[in-house]
PDB file of N, CA and C in Angstrom:
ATOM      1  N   UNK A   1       0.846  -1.193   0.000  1.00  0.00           N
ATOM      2  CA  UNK A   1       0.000   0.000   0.000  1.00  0.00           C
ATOM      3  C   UNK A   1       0.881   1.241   0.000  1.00  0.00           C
ATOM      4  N   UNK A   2       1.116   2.312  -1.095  1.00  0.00           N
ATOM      5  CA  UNK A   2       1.740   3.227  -0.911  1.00  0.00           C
ATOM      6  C   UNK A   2       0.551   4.135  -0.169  1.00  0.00           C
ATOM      7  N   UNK A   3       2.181   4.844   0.654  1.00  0.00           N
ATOM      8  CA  UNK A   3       0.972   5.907   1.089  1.00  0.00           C
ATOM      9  C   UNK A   3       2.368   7.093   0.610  1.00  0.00           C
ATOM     10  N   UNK A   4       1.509   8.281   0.764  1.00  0.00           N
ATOM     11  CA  UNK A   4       1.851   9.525   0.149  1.00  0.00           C
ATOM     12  C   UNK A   4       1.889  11.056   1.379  1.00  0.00           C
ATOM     13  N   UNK A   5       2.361  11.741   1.250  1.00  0.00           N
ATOM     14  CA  UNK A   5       2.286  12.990   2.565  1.00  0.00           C
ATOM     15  C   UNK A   5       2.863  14.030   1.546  1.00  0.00           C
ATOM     16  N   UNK A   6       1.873  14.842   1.676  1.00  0.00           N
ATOM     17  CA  UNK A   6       2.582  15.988   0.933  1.00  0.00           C
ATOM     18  C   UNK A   6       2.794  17.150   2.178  1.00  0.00           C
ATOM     19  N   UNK A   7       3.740  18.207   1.664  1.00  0.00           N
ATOM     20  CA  UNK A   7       4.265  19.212   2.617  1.00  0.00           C
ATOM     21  C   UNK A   7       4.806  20.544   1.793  1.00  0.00           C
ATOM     22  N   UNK A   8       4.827  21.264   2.409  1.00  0.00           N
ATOM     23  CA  UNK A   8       5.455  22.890   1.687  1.00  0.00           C
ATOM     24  C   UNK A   8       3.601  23.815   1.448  1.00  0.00           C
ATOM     25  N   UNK A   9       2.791  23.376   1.375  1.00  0.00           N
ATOM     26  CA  UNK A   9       2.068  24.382   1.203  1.00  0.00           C
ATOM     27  C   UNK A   9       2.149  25.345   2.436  1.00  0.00           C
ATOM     28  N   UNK A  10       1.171  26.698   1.554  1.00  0.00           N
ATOM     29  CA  UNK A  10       1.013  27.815   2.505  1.00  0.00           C
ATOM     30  C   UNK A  10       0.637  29.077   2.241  1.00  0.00           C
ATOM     31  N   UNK A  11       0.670  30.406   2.429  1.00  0.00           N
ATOM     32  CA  UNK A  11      -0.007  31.115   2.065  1.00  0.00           C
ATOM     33  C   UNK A  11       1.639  32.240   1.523  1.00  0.00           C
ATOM     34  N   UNK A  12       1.277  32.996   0.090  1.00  0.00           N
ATOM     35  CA  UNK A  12       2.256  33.532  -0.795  1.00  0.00           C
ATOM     36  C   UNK A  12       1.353  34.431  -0.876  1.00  0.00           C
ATOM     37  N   UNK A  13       2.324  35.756  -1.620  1.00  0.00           N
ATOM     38  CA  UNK A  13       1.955  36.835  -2.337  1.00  0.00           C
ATOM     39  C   UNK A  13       2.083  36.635  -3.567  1.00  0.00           C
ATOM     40  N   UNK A  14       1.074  37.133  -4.668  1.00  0.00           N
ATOM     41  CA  UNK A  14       1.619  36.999  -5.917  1.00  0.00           C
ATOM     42  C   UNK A  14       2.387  37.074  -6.697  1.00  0.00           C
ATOM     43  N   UNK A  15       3.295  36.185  -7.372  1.00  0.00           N
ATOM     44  CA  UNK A  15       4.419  36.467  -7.986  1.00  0.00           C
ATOM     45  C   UNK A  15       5.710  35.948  -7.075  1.00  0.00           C
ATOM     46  N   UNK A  16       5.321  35.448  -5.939  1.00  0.00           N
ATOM     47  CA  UNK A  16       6.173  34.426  -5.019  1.00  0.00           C
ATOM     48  C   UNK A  16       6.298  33.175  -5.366  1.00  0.00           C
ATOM     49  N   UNK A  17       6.819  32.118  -4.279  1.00  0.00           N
ATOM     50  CA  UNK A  17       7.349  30.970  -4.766  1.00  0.00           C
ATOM     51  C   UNK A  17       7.028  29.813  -3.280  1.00  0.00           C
ATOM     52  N   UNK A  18       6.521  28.802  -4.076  1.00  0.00           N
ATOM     53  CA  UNK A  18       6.690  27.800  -3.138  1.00  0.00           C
ATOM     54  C   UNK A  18       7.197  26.423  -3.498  1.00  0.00           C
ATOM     55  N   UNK A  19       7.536  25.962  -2.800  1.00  0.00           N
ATOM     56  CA  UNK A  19       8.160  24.016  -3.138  1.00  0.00           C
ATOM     57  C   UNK A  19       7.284  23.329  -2.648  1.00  0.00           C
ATOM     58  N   UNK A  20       6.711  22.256  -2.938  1.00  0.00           N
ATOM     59  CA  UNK A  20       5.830  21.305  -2.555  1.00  0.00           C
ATOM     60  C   UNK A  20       6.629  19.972  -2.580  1.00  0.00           C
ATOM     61  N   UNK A  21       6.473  18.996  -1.538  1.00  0.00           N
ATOM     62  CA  UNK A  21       7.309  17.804  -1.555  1.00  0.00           C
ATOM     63  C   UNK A  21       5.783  16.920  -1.138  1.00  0.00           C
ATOM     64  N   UNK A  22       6.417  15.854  -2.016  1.00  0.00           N
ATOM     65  CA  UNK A  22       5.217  14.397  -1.507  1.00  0.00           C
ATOM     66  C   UNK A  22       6.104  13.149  -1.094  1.00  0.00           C
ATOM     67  N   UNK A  23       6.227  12.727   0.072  1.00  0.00           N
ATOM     68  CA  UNK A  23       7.423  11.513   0.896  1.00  0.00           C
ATOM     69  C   UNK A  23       6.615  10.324   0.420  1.00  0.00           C
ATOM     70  N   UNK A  24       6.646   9.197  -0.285  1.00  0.00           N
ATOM     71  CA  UNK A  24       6.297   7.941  -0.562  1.00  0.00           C
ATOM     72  C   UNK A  24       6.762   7.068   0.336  1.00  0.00           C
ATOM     73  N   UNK A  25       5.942   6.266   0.686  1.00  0.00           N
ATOM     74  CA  UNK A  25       6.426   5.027   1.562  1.00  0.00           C
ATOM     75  C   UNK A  25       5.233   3.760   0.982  1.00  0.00           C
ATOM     76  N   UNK A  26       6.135   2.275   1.409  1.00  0.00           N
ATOM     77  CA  UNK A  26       5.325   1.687   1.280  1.00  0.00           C
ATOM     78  C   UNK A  26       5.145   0.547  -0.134  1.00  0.00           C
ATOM     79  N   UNK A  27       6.162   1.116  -0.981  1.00  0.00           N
ATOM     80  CA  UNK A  27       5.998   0.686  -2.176  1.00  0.00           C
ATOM     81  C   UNK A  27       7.609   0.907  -2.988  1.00  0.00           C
ATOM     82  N   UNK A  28       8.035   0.363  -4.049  1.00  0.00           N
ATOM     83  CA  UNK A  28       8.823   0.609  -4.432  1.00  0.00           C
ATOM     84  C   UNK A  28       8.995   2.227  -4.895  1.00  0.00           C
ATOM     85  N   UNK A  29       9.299   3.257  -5.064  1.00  0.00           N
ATOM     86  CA  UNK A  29       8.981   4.438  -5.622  1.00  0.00           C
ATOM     87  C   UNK A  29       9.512   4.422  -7.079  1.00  0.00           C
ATOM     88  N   UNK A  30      10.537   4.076  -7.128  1.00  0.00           N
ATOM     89  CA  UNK A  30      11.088   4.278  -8.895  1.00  0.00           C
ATOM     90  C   UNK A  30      10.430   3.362  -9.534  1.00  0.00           C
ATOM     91  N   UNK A  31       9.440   2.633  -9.484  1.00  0.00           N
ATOM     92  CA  UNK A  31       8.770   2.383 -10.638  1.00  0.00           C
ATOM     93  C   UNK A  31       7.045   2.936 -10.584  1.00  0.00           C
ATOM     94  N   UNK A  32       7.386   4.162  -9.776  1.00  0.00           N
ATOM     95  CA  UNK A  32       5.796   5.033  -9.806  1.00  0.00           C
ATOM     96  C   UNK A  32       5.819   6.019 -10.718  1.00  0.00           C
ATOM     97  N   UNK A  33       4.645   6.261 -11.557  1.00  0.00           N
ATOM     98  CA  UNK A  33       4.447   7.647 -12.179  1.00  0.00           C
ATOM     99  C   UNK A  33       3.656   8.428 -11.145  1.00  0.00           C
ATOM    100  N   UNK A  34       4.147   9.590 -10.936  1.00  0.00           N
ATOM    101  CA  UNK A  34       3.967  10.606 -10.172  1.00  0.00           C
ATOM    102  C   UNK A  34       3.368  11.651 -10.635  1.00  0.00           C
ATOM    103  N   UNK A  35       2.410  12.374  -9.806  1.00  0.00           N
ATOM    104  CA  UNK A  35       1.966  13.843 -10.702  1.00  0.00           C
ATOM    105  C   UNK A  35       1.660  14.054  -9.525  1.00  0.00           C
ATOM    106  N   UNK A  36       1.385  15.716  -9.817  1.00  0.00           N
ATOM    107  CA  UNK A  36       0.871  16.297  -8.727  1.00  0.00           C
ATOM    108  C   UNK A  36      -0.388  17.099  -9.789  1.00  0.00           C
ATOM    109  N   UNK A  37      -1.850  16.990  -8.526  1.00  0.00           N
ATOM    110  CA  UNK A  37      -3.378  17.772  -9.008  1.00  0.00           C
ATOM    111  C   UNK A  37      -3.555  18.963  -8.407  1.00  0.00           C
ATOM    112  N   UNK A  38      -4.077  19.173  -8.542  1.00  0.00           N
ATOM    113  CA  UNK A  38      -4.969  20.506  -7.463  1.00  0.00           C
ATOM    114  C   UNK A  38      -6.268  20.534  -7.794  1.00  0.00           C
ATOM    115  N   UNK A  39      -7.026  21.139  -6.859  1.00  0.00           N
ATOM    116  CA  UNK A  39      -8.312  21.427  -7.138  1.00  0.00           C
ATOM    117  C   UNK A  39      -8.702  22.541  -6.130  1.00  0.00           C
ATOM    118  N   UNK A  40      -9.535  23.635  -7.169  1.00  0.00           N
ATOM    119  CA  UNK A  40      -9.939  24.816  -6.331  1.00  0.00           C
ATOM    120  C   UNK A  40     -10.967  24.574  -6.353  1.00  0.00           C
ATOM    121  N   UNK A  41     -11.790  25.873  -5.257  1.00  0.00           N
ATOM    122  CA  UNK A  41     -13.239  25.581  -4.888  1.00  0.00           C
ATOM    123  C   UNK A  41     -13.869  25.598  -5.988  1.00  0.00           C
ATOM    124  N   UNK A  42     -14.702  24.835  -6.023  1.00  0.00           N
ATOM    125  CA  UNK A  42     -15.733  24.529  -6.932  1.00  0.00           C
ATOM    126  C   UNK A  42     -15.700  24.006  -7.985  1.00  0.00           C
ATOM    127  N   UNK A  43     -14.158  23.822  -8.488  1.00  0.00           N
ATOM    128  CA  UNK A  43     -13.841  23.447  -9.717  1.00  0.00           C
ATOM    129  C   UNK A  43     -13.148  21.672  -9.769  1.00  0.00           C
ATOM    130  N   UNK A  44     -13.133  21.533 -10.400  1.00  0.00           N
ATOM    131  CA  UNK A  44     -13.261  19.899 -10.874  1.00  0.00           C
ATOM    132  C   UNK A  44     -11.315  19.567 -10.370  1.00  0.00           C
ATOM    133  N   UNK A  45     -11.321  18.555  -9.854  1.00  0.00           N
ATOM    134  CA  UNK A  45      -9.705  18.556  -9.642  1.00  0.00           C
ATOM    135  C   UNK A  45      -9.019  18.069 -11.298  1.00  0.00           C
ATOM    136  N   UNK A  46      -7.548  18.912 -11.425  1.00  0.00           N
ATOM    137  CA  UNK A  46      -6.861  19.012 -12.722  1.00  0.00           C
ATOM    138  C   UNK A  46      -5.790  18.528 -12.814  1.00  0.00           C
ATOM    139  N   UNK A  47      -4.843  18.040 -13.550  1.00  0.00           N
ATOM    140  CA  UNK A  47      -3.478  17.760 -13.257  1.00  0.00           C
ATOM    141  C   UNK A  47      -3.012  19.104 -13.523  1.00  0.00           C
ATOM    142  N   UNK A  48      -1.777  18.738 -13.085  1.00  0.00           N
ATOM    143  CA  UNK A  48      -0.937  20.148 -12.792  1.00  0.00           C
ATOM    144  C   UNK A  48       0.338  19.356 -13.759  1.00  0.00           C
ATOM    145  N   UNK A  49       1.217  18.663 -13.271  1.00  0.00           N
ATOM    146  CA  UNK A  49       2.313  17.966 -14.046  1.00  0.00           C
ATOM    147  C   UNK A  49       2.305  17.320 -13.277  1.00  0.00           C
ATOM    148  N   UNK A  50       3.247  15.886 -14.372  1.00  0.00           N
ATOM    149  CA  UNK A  50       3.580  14.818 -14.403  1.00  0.00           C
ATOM    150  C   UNK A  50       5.172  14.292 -14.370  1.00  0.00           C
ATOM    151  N   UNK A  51       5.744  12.997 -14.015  1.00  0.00           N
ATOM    152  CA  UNK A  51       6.742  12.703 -14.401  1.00  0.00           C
ATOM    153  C   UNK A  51       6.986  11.473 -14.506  1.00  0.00           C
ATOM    154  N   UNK A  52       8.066  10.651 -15.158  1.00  0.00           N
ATOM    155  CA  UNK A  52       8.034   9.297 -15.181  1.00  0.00           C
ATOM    156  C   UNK A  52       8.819   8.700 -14.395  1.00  0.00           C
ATOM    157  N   UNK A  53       8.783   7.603 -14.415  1.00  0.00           N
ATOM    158  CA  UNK A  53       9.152   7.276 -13.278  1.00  0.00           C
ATOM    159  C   UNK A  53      11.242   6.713 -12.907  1.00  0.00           C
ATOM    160  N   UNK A  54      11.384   7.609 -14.119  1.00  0.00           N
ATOM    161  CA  UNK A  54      13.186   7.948 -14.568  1.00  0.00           C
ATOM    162  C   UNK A  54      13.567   9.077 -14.023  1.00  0.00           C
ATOM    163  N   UNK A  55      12.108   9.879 -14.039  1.00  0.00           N
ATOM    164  CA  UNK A  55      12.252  11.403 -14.013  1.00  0.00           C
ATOM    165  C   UNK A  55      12.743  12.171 -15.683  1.00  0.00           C
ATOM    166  N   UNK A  56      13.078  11.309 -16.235  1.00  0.00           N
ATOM    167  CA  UNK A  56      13.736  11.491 -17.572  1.00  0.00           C
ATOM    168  C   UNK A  56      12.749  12.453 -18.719  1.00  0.00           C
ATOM    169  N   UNK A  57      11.158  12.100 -18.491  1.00  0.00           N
ATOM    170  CA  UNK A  57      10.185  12.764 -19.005  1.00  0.00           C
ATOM    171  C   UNK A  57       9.090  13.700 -18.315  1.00  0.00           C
ATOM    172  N   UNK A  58       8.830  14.926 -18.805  1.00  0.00           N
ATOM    173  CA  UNK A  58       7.510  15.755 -17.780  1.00  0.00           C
ATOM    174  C   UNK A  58       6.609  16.346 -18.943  1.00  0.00           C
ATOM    175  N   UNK A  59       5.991  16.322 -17.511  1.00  0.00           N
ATOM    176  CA  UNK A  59       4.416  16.708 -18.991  1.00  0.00           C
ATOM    177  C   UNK A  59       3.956  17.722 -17.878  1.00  0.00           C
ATOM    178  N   UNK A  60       3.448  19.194 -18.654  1.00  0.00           N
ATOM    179  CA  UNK A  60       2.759  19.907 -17.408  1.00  0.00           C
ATOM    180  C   UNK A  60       1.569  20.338 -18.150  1.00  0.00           C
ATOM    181  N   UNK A  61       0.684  20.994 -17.441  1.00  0.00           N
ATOM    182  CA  UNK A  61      -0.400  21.934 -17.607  1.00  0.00           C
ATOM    183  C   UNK A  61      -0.206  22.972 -18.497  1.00  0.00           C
ATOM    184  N   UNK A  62      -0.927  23.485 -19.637  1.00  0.00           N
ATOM    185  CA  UNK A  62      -0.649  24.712 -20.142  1.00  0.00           C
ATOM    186  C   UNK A  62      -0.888  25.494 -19.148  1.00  0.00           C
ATOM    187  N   UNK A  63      -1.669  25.697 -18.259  1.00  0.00           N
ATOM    188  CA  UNK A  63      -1.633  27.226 -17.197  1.00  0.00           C
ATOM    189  C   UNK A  63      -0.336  27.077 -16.531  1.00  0.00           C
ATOM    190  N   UNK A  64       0.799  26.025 -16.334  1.00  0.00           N
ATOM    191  CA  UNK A  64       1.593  26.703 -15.544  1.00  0.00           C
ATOM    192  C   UNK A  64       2.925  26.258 -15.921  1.00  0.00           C
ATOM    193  N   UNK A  65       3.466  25.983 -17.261  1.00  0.00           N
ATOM    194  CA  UNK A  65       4.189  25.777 -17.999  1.00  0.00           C
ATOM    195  C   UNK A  65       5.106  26.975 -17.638  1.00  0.00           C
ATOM    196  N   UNK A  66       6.616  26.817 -17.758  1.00  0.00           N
ATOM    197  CA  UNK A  66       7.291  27.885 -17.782  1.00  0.00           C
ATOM    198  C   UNK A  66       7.422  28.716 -16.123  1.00  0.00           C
ATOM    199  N   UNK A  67       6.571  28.131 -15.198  1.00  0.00           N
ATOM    200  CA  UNK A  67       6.572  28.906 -13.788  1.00  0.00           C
ATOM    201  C   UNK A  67       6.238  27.136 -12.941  1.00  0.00           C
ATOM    202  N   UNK A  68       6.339  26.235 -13.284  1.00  0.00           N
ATOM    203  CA  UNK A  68       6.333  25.449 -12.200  1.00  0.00           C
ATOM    204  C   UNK A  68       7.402  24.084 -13.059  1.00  0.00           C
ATOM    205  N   UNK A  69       7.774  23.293 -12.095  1.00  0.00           N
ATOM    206  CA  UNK A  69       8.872  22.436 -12.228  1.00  0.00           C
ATOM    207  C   UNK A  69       8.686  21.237 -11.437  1.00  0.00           C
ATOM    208  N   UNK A  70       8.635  19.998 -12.085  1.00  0.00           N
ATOM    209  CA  UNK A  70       8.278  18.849 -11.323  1.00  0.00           C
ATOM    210  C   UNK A  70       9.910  17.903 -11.384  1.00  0.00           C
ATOM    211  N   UNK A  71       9.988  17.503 -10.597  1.00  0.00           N
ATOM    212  CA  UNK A  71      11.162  16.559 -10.178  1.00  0.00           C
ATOM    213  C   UNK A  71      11.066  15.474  -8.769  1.00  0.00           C
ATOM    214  N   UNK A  72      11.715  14.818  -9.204  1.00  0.00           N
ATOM    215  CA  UNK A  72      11.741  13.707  -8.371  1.00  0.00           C
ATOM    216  C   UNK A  72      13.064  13.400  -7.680  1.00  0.00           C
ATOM    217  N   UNK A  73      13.193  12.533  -6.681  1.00  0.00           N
ATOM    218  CA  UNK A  73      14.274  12.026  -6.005  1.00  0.00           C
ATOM    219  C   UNK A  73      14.275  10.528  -5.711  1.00  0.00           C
ATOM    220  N   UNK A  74      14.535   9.667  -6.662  1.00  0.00           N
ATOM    221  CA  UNK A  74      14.498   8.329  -6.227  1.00  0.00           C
ATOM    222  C   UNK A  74      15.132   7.864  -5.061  1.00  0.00           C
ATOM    223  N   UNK A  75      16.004   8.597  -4.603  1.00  0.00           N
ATOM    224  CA  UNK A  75      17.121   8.066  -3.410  1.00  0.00           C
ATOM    225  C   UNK A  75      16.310   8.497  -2.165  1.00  0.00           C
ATOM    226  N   UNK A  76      15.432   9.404  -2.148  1.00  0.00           N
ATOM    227  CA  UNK A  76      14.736   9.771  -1.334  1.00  0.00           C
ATOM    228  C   UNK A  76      13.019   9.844  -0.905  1.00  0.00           C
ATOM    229  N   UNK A  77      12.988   8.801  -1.981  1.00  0.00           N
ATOM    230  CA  UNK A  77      11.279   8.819  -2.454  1.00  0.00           C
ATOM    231  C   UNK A  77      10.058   9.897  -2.091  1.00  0.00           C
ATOM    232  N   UNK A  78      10.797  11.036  -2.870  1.00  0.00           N
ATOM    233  CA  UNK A  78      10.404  11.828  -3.184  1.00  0.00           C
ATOM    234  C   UNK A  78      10.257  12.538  -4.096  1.00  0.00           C
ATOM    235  N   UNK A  79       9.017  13.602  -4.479  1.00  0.00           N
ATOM    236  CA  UNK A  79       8.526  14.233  -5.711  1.00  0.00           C
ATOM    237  C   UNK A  79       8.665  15.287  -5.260  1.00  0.00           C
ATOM    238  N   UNK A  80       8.847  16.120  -6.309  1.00  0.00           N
ATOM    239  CA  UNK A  80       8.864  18.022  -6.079  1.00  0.00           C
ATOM    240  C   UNK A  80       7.796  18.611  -6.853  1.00  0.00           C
ATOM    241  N   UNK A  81       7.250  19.468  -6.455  1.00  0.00           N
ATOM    242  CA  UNK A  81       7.039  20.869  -7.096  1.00  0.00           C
ATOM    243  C   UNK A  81       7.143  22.060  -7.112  1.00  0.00           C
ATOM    244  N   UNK A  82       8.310  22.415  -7.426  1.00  0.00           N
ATOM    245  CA  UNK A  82       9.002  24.023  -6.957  1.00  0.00           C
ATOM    246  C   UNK A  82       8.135  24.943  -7.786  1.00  0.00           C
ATOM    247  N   UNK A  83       7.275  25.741  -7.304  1.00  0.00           N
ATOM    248  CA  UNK A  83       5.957  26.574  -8.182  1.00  0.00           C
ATOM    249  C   UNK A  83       6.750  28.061  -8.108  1.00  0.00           C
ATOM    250  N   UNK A  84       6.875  28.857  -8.927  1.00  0.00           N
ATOM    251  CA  UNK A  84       7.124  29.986  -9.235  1.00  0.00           C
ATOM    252  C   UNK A  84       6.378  30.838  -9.551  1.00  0.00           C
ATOM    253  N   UNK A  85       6.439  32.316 -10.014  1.00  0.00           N
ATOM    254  CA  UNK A  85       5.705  33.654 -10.215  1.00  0.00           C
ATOM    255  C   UNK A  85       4.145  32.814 -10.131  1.00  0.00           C
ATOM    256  N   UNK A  86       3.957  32.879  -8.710  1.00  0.00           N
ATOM    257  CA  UNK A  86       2.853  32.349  -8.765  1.00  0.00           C
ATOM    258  C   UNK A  86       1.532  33.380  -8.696  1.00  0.00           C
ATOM    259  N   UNK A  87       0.168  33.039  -9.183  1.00  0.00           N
ATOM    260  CA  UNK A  87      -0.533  33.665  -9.442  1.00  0.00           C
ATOM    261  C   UNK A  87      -2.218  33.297  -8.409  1.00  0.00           C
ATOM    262  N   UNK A  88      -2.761  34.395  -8.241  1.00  0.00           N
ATOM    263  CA  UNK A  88      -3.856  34.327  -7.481  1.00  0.00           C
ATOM    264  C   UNK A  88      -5.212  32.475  -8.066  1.00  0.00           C
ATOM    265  N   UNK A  89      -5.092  32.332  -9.293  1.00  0.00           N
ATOM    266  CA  UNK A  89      -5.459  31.436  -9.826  1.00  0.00           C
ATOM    267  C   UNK A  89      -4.584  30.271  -9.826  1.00  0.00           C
ATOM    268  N   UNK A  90      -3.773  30.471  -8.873  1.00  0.00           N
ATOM    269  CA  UNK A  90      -2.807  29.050  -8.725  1.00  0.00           C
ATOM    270  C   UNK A  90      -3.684  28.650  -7.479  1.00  0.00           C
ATOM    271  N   UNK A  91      -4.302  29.187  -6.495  1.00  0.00           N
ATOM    272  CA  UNK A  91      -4.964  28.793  -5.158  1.00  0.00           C
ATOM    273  C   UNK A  91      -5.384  27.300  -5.225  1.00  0.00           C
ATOM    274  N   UNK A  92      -5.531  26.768  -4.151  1.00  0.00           N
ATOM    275  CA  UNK A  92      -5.870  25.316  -4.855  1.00  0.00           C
ATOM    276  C   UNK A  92      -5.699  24.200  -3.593  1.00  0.00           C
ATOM    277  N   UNK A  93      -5.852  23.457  -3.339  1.00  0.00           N
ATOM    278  CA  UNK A  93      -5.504  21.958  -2.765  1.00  0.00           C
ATOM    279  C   UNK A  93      -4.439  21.162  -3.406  1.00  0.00           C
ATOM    280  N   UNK A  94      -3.559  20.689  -3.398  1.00  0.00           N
ATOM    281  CA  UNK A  94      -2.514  20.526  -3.963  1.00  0.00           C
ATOM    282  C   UNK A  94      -2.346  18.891  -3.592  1.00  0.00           C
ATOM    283  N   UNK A  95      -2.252  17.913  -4.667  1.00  0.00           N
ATOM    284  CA  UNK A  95      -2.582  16.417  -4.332  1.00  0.00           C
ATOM    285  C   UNK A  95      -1.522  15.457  -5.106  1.00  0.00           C
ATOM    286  N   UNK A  96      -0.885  14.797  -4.423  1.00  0.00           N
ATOM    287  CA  UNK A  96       0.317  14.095  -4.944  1.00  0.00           C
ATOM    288  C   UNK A  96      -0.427  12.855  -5.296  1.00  0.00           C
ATOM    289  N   UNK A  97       0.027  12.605  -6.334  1.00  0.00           N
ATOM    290  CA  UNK A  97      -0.579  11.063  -6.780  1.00  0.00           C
ATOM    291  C   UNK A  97       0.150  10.133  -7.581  1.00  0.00           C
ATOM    292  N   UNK A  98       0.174   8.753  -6.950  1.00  0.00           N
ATOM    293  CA  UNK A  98       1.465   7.781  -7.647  1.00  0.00           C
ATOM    294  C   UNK A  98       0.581   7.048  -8.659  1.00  0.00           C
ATOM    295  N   UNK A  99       0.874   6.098  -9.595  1.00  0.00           N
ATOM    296  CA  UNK A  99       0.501   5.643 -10.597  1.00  0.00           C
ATOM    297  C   UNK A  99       1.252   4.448 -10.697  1.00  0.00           C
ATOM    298  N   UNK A 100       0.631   2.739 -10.902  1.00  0.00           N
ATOM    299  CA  UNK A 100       1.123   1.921 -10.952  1.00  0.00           C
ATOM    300  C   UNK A 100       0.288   0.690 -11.606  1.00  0.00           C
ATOM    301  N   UNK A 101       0.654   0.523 -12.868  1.00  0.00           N
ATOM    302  CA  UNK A 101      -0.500   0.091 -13.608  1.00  0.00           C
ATOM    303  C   UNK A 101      -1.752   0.592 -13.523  1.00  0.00           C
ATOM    304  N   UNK A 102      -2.659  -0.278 -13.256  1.00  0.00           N
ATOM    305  CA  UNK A 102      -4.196   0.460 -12.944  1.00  0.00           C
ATOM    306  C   UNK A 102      -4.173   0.785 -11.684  1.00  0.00           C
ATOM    307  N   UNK A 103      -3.391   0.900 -10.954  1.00  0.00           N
ATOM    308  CA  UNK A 103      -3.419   1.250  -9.225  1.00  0.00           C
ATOM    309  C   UNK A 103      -2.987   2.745  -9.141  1.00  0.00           C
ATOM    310  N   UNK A 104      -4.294   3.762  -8.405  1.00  0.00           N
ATOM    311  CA  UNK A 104      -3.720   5.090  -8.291  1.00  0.00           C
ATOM    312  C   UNK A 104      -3.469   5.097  -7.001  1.00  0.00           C
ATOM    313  N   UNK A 105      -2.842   6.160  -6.025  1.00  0.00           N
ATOM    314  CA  UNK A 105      -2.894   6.581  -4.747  1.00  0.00           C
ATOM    315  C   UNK A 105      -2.922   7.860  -5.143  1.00  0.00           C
ATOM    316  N   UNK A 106      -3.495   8.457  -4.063  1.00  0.00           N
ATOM    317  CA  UNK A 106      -3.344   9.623  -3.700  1.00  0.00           C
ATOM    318  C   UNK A 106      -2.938  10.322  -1.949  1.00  0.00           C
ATOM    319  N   UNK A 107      -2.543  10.762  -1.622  1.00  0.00           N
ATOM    320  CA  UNK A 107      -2.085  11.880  -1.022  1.00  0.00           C
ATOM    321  C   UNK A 107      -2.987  12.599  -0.515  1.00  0.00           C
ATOM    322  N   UNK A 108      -3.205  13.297   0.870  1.00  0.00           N
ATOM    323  CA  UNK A 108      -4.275  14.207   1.866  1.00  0.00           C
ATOM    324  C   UNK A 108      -4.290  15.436   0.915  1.00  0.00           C
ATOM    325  N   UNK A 109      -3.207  16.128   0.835  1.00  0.00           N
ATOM    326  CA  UNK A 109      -3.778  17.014   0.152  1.00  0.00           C
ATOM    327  C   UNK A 109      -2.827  18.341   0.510  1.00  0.00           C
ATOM    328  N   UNK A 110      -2.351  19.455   0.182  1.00  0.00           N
ATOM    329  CA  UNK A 110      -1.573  20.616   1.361  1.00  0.00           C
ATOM    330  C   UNK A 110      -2.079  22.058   0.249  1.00  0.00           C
ATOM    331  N   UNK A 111      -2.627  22.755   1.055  1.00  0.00           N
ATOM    332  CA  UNK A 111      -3.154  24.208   1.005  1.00  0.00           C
ATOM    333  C   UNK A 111      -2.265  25.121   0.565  1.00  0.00           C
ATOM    334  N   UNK A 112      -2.787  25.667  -0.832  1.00  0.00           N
ATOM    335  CA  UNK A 112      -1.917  26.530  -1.501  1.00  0.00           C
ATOM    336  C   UNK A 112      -2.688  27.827  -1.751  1.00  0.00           C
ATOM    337  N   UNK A 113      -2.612  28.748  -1.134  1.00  0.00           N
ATOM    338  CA  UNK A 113      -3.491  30.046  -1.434  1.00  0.00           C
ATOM    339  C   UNK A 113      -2.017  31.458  -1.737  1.00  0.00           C
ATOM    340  N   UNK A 114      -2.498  32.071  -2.939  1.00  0.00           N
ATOM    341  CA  UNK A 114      -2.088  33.640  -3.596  1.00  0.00           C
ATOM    342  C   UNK A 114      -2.802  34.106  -3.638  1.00  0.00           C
ATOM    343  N   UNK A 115      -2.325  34.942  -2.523  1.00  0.00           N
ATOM    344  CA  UNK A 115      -3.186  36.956  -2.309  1.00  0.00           C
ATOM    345  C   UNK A 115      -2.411  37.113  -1.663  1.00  0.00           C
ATOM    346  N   UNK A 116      -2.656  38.574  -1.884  1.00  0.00           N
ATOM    347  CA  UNK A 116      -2.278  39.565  -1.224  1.00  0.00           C
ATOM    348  C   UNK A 116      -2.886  40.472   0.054  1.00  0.00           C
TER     349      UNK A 116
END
């Protein structure tokens, strides 16, 4: 059973920066595909980006292409998301999720709000 913990959320000004980490346990990690979601109020949860499980390939979101960065740490079974010039429409629930054949997990969840 993997389980997942995400950490780094919190509250930014616009155009600030945060790192998001998700700690895996439980499972092998280098052969997980990893992404991280979000979902704001009311709105349907989205992927944000992806990575494989080399780290070798990423796939992100057109909204946040160019200002967010996904990476991984196999030695440490861990995932990143270092989020940049971040924007009031980045607000969100922020949800780490592993991928293993047809088997998803997900992750509690860590609070990401931009304002000012």
């Amino acid at each position: 059973q993997v389980q997942l913990v995400e950490s780094g959320g919190g509250v930014v000004q616009p155009g600030g920066s945060l790192r998001l980490s998700c700690a895996a346990s439980g499972f092998t990690f280098s052969i997980l595909i990893m992404s991280w979601y979000r979902q704001a109020p009311g709105k349907e949860r989205e992927l944000v980006a992806n990575i494989t499980n080399t780290g070798r390939s990423t796939n992100y979101a057109d909204s946040v292409k160019g200002r967010f960065t996904i990476s991984r740490d196999n030695a440490q079974n861990t995932v990143y998301l270092q989020m940049n010039s971040l924007k009031p429409d980045d607000t969100a629930v922020y949800y780490c999720n592993a991928k293993f054949l047809n088997f998803l997990y997900w992750g509690q969840g860590t609070q990401v709000t931009v304002s000012s």
